[in-house]
C-alpha atoms as a PDB file:
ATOM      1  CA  UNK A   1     -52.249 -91.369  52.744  1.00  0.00           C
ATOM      2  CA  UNK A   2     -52.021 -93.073  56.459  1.00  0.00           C
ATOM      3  CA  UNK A   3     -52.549 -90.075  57.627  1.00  0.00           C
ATOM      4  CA  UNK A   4     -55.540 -89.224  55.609  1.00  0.00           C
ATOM      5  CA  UNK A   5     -57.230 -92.747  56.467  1.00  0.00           C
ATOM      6  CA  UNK A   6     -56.728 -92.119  60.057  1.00  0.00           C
ATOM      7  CA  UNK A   7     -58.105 -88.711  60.080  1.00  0.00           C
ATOM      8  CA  UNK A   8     -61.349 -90.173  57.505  1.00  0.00           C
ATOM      9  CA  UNK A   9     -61.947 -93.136  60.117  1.00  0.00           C
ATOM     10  CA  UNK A  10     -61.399 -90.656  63.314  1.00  0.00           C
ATOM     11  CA  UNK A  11     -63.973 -88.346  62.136  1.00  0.00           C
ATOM     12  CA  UNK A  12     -66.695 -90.781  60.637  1.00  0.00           C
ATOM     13  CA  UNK A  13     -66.936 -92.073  64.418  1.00  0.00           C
ATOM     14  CA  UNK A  14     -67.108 -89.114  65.795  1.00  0.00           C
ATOM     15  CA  UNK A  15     -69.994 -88.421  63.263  1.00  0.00           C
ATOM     16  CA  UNK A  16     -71.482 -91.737  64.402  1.00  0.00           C
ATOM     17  CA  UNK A  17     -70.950 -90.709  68.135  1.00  0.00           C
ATOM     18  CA  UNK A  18     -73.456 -87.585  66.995  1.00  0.00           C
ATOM     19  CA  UNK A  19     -75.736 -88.879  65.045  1.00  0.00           C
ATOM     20  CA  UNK A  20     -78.070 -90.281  67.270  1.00  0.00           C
ATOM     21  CA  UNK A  21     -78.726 -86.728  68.765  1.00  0.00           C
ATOM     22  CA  UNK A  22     -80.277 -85.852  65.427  1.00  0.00           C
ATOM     23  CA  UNK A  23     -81.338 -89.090  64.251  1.00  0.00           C
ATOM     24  CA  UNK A  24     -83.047 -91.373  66.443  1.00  0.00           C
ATOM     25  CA  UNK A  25     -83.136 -94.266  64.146  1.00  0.00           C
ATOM     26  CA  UNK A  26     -78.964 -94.082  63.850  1.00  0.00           C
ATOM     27  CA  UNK A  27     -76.823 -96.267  65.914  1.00  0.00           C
ATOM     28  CA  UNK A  28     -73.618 -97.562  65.204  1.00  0.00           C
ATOM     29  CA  UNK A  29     -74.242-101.225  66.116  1.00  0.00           C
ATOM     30  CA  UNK A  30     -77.283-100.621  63.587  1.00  0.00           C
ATOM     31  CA  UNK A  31     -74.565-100.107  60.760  1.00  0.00           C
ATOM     32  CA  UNK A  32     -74.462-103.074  57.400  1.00  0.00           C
ATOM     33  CA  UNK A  33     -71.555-101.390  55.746  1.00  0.00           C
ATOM     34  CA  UNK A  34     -70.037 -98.020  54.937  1.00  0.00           C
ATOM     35  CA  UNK A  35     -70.965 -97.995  50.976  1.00  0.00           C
ATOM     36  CA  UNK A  36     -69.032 -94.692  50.018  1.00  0.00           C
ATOM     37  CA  UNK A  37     -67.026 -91.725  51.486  1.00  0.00           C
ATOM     38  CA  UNK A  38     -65.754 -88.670  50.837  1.00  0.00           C
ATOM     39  CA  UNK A  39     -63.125 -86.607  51.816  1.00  0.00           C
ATOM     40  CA  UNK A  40     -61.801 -82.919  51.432  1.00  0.00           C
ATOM     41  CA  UNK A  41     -58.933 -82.213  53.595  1.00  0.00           C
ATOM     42  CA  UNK A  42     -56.866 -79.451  53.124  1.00  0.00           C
ATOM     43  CA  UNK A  43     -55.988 -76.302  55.114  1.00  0.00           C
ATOM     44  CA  UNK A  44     -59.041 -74.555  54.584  1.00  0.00           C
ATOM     45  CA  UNK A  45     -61.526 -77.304  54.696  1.00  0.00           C
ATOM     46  CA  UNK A  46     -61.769 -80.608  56.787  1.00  0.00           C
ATOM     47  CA  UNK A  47     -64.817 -82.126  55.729  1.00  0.00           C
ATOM     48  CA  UNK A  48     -65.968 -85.390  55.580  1.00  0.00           C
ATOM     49  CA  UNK A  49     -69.075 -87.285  54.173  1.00  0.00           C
ATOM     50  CA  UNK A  50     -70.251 -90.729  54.200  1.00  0.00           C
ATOM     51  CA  UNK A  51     -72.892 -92.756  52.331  1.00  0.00           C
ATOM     52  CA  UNK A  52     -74.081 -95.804  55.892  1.00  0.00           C
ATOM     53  CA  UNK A  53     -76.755 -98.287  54.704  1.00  0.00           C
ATOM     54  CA  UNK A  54     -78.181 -99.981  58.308  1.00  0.00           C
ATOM     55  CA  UNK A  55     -79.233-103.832  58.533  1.00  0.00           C
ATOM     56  CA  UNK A  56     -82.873-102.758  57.959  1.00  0.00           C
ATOM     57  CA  UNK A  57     -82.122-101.216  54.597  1.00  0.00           C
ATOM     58  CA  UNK A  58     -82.358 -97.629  55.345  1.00  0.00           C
ATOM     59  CA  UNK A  59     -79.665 -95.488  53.864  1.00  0.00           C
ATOM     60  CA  UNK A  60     -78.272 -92.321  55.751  1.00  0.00           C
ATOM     61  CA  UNK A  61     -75.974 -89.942  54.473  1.00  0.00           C
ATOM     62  CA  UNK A  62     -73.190 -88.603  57.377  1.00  0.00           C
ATOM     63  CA  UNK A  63     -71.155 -85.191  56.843  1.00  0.00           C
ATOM     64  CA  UNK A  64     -68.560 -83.920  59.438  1.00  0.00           C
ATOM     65  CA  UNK A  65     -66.452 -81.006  59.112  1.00  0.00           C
ATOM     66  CA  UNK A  66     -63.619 -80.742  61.680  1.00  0.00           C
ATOM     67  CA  UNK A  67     -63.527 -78.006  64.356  1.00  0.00           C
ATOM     68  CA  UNK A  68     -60.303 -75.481  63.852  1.00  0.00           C
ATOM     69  CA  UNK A  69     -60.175 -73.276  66.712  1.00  0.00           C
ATOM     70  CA  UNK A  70     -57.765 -71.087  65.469  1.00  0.00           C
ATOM     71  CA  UNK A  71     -58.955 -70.644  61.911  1.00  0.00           C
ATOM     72  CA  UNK A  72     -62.185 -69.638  63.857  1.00  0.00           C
ATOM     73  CA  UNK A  73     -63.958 -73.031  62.287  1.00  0.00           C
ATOM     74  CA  UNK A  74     -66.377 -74.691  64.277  1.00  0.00           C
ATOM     75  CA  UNK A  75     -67.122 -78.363  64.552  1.00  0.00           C
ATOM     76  CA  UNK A  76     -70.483 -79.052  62.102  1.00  0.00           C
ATOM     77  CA  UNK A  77     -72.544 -82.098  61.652  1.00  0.00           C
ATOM     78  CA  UNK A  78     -75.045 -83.340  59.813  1.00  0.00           C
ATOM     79  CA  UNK A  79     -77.343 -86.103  59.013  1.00  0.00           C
ATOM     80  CA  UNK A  80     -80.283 -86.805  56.266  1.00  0.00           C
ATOM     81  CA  UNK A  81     -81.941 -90.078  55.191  1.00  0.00           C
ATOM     82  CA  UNK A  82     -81.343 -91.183  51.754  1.00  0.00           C
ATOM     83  CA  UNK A  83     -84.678 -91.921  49.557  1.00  0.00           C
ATOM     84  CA  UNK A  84     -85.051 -95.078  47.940  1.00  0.00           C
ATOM     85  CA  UNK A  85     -83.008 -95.397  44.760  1.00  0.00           C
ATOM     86  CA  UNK A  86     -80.703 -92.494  45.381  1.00  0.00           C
ATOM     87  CA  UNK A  87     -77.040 -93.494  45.514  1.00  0.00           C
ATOM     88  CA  UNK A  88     -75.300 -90.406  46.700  1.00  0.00           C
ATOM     89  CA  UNK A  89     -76.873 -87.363  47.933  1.00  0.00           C
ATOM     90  CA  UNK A  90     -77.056 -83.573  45.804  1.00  0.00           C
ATOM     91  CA  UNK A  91     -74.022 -81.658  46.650  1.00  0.00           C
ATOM     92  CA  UNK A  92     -73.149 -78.217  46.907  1.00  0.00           C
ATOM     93  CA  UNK A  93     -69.924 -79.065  46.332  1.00  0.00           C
ATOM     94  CA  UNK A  94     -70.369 -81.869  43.798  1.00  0.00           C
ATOM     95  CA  UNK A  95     -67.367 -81.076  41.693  1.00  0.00           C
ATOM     96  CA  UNK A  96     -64.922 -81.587  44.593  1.00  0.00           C
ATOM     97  CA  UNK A  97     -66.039 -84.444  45.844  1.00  0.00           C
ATOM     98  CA  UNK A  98     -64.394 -88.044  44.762  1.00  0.00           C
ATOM     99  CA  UNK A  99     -66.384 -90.587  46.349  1.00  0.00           C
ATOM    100  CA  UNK A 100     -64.846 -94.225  47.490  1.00  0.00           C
ATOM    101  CA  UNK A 101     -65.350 -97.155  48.949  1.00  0.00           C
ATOM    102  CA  UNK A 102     -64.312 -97.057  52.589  1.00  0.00           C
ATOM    103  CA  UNK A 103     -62.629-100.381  53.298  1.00  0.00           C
ATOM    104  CA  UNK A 104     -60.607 -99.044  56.232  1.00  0.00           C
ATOM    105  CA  UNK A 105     -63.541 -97.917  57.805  1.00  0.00           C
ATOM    106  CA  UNK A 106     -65.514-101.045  57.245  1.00  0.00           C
ATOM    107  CA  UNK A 107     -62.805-103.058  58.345  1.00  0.00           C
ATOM    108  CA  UNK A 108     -62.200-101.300  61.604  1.00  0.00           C
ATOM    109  CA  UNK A 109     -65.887-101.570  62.804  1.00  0.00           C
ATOM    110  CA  UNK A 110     -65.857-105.379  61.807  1.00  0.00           C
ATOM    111  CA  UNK A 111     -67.825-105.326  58.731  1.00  0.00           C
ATOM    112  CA  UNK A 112     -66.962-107.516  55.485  1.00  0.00           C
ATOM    113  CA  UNK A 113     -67.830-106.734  52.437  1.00  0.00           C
ATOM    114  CA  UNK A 114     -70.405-109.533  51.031  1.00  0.00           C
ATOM    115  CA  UNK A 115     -69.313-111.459  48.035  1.00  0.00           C
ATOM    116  CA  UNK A 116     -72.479-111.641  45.069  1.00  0.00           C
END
């Protein structure tokens, strides 16, 4: 599990790190809280995704799939805003995907979770 957190907070900054080169409007200082994540990690497939709302109140969605050089996968990355209203985005691989609430990650940038 440690090992599963460090790999999901590793790559979500390294997604944030590229973001900005496809999304203007993304910075990490820009960042309210990490609402939701997803993770499939196995030896086939190292792919990440995460649901960022921003101060402002725009929602992006983040997904980051791992480079492995000697499976022959590259490193992919990719960024969409969310439309008002939409919690998670469509998935291709929707039945896979568990989605949770990234305290970790939250936690490590500095970010509390606000109390209704």
């Amino acid at each position: 599990m440690v090992e599963q957190i460090a790999a999901d907070l590793a790559c979500f900054l390294r997604a944030a790190q590229l973001a900005p080169t496809m999304q203007s409007d993304f910075a990490l200082a820009k960042v309210g809280r990490v609402e939701a994540a997803w993770q499939v990690d196995t030896l086939d497939d190292a792919t990440f995704g995460w649901v960022v709302a921003i101060r402002d109140g725009r929602r992006f969605y983040l997904e980051y799939t791992m480079e492995d050089a000697e499976a022959g996968r590259p490193e992919e990355f990719q960024v969409s805003a969310l439309p008002d209203g939409r919690t998670y985005p469509e998935l291709d691989r929707a039945p896979g995907v568990h989605w949770y609430t990234p305290d970790h990650i939250n936690k490590h940038l500095g970010l509390v979770r606000s109390t209704p």
